[in-house]
N, C-alpha and C. Protein backbone atom coordinates (compact mmCIF):
# COMPACT_ATOMS: atom_id res chain seq x y z
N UNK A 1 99.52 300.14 57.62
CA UNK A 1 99.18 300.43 58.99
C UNK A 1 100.27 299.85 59.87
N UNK A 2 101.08 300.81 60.76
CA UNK A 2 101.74 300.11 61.86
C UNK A 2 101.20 299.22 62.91
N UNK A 3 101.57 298.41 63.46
CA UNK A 3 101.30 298.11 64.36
C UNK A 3 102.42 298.31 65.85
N UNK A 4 101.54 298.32 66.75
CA UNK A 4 101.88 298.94 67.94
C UNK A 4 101.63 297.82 69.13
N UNK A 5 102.38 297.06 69.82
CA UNK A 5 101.90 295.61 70.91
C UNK A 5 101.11 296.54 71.59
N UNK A 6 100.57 295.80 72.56
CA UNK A 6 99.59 296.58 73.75
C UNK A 6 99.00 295.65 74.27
N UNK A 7 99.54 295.45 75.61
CA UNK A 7 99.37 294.56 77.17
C UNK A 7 98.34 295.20 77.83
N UNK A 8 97.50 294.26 78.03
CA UNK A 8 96.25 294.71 79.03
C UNK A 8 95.79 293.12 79.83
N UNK A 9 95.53 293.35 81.01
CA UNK A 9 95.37 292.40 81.82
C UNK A 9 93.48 291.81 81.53
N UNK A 10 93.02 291.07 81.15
CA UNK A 10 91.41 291.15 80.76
C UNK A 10 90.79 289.97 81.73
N UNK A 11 90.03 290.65 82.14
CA UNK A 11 89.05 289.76 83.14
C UNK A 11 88.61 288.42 82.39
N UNK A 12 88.76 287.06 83.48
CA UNK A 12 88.90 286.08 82.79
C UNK A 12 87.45 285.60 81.96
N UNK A 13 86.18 286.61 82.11
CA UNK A 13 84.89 286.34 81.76
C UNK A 13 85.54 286.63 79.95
N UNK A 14 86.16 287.21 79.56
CA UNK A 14 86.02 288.14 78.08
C UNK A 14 87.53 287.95 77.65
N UNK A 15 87.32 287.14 76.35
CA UNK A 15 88.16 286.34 75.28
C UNK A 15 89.00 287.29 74.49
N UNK A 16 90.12 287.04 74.03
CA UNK A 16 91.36 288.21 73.32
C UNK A 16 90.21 288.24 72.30
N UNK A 17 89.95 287.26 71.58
CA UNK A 17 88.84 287.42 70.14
C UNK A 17 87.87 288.61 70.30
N UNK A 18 87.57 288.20 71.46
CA UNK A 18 85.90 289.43 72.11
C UNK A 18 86.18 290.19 71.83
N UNK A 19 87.70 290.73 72.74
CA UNK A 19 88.59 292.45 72.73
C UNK A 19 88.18 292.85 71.12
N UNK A 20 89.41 291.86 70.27
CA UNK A 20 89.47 292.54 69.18
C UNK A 20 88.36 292.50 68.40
N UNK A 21 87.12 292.38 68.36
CA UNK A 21 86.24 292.37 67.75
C UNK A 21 85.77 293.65 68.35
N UNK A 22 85.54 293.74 69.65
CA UNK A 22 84.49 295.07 70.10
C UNK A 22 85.31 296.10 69.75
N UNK A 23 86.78 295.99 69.74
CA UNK A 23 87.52 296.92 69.63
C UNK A 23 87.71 297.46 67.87
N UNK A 24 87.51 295.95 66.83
CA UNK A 24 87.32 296.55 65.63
C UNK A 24 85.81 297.46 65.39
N UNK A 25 84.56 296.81 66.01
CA UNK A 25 83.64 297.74 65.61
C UNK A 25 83.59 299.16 66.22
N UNK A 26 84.13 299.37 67.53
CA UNK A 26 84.16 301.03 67.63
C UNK A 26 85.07 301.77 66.69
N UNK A 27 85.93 300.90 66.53
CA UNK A 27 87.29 301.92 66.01
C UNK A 27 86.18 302.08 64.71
N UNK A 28 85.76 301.23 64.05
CA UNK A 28 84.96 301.05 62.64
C UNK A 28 84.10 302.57 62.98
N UNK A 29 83.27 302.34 64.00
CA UNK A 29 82.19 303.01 63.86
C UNK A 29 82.74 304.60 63.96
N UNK A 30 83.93 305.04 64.88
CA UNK A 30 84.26 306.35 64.61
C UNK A 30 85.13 306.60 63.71
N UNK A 31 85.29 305.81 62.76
CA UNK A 31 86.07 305.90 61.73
C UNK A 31 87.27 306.22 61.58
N UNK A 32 88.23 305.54 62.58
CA UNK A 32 89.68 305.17 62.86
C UNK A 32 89.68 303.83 61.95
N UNK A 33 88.94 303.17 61.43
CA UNK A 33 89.99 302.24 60.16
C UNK A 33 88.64 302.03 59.33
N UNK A 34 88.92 301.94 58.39
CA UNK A 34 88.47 301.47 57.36
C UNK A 34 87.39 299.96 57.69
N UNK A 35 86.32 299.62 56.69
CA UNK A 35 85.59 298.50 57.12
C UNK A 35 86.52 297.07 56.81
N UNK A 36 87.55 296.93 55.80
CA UNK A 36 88.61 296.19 55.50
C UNK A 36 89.20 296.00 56.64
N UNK A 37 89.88 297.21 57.56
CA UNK A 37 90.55 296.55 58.50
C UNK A 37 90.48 296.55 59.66
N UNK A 38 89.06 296.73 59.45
CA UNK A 38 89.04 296.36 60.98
C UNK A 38 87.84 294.94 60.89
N UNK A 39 87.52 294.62 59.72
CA UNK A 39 87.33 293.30 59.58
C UNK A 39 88.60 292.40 59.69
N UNK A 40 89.73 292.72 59.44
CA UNK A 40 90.99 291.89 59.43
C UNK A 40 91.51 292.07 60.77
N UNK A 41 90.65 293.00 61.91
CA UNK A 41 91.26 293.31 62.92
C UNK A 41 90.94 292.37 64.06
N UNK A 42 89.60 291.88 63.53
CA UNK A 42 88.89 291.26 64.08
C UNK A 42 88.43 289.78 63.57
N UNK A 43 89.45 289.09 62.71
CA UNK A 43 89.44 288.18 61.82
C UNK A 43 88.35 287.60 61.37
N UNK A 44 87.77 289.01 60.38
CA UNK A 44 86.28 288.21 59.54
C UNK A 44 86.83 289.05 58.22
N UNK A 45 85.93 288.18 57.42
CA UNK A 45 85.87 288.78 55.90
C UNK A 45 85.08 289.97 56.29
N UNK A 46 85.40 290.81 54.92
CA UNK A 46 84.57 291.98 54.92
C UNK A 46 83.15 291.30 54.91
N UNK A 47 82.60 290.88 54.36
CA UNK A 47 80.93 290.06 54.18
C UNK A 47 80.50 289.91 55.83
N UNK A 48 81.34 288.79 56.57
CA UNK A 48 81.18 288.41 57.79
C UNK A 48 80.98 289.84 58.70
N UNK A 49 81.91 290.52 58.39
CA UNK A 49 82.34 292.08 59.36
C UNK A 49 80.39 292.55 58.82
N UNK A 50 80.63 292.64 58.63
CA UNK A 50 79.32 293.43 57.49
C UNK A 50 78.16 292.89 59.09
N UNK A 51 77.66 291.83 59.01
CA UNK A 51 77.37 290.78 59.74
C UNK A 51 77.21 291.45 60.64
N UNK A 52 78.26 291.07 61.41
CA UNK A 52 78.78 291.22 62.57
C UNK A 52 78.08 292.91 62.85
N UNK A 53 78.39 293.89 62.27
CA UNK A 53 78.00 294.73 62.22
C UNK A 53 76.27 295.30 62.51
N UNK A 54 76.17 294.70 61.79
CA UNK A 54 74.87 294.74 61.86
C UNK A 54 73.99 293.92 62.99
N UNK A 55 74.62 293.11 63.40
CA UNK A 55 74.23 292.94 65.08
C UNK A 55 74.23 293.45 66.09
N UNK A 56 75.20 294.03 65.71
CA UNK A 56 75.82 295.47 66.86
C UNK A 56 75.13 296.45 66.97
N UNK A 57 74.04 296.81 65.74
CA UNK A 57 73.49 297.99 65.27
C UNK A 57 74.66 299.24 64.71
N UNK A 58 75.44 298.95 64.16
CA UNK A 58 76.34 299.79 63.68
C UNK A 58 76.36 299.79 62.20
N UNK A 59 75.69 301.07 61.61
CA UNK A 59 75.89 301.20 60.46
C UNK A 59 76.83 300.79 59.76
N UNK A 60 76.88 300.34 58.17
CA UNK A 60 78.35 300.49 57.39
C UNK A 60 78.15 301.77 56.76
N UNK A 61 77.01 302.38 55.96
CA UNK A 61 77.49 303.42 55.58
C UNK A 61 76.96 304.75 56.77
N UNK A 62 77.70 306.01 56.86
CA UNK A 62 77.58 306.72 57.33
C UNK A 62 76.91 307.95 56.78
N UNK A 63 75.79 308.49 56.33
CA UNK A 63 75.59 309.43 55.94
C UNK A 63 74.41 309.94 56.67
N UNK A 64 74.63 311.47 56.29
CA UNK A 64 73.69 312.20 56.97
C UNK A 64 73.25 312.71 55.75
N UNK A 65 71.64 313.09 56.30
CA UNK A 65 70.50 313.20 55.66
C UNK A 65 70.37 313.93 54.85
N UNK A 66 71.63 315.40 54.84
CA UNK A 66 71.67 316.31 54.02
C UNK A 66 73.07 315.46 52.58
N UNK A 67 73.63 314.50 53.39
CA UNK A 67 74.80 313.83 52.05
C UNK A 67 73.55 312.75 51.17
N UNK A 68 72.74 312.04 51.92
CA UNK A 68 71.93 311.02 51.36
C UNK A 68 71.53 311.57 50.23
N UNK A 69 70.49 312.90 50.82
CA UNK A 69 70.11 313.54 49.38
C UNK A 69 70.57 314.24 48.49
N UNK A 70 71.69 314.68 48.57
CA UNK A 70 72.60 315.38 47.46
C UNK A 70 73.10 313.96 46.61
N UNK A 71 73.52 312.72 47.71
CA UNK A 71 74.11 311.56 46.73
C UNK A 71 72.63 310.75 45.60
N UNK A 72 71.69 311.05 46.30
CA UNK A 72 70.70 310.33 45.11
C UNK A 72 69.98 311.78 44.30
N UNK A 73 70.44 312.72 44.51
CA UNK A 73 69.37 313.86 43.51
C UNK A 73 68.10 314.45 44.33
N UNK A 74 67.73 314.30 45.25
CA UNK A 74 66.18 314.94 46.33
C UNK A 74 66.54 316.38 46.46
């Protein structure tokens, strides 16, 4: 993955950490990176990300109802 700098001025209420965390779980959730890196994006283990995730209410796996049941046999 490249990386790319990017300057943004952030209101002094909300922490660079905050950014990159809210910013790893959207990118996560529309599936611009992987759960690996955007746990590393946001400096947690995958386990922690997992976590984290799930506070957010953001799924890790993504499936729809017609993949669920083709993946278990229904």
């Amino acid at each position: 993955m490249s990386t790319t700098e990017l300057k943004v001025d952030l209101p002094v209420n909300i922490s660079e950490d905050e950014i990159k965390l809210l910013l790893a779980i959207k990118l996560f959730e529309v599936g611009k990176l992987s759960l690996g890196q955007a746990a590393q994006l946001a400096g947690f283990s995958k386990r922690g990300f997992i976590d984290v995730l799930g506070q957010h209410r953001v799924p890790v796996l993504n499936y729809s109802a017609d993949d669920l049941r083709e993946e278990i046999g229904v």
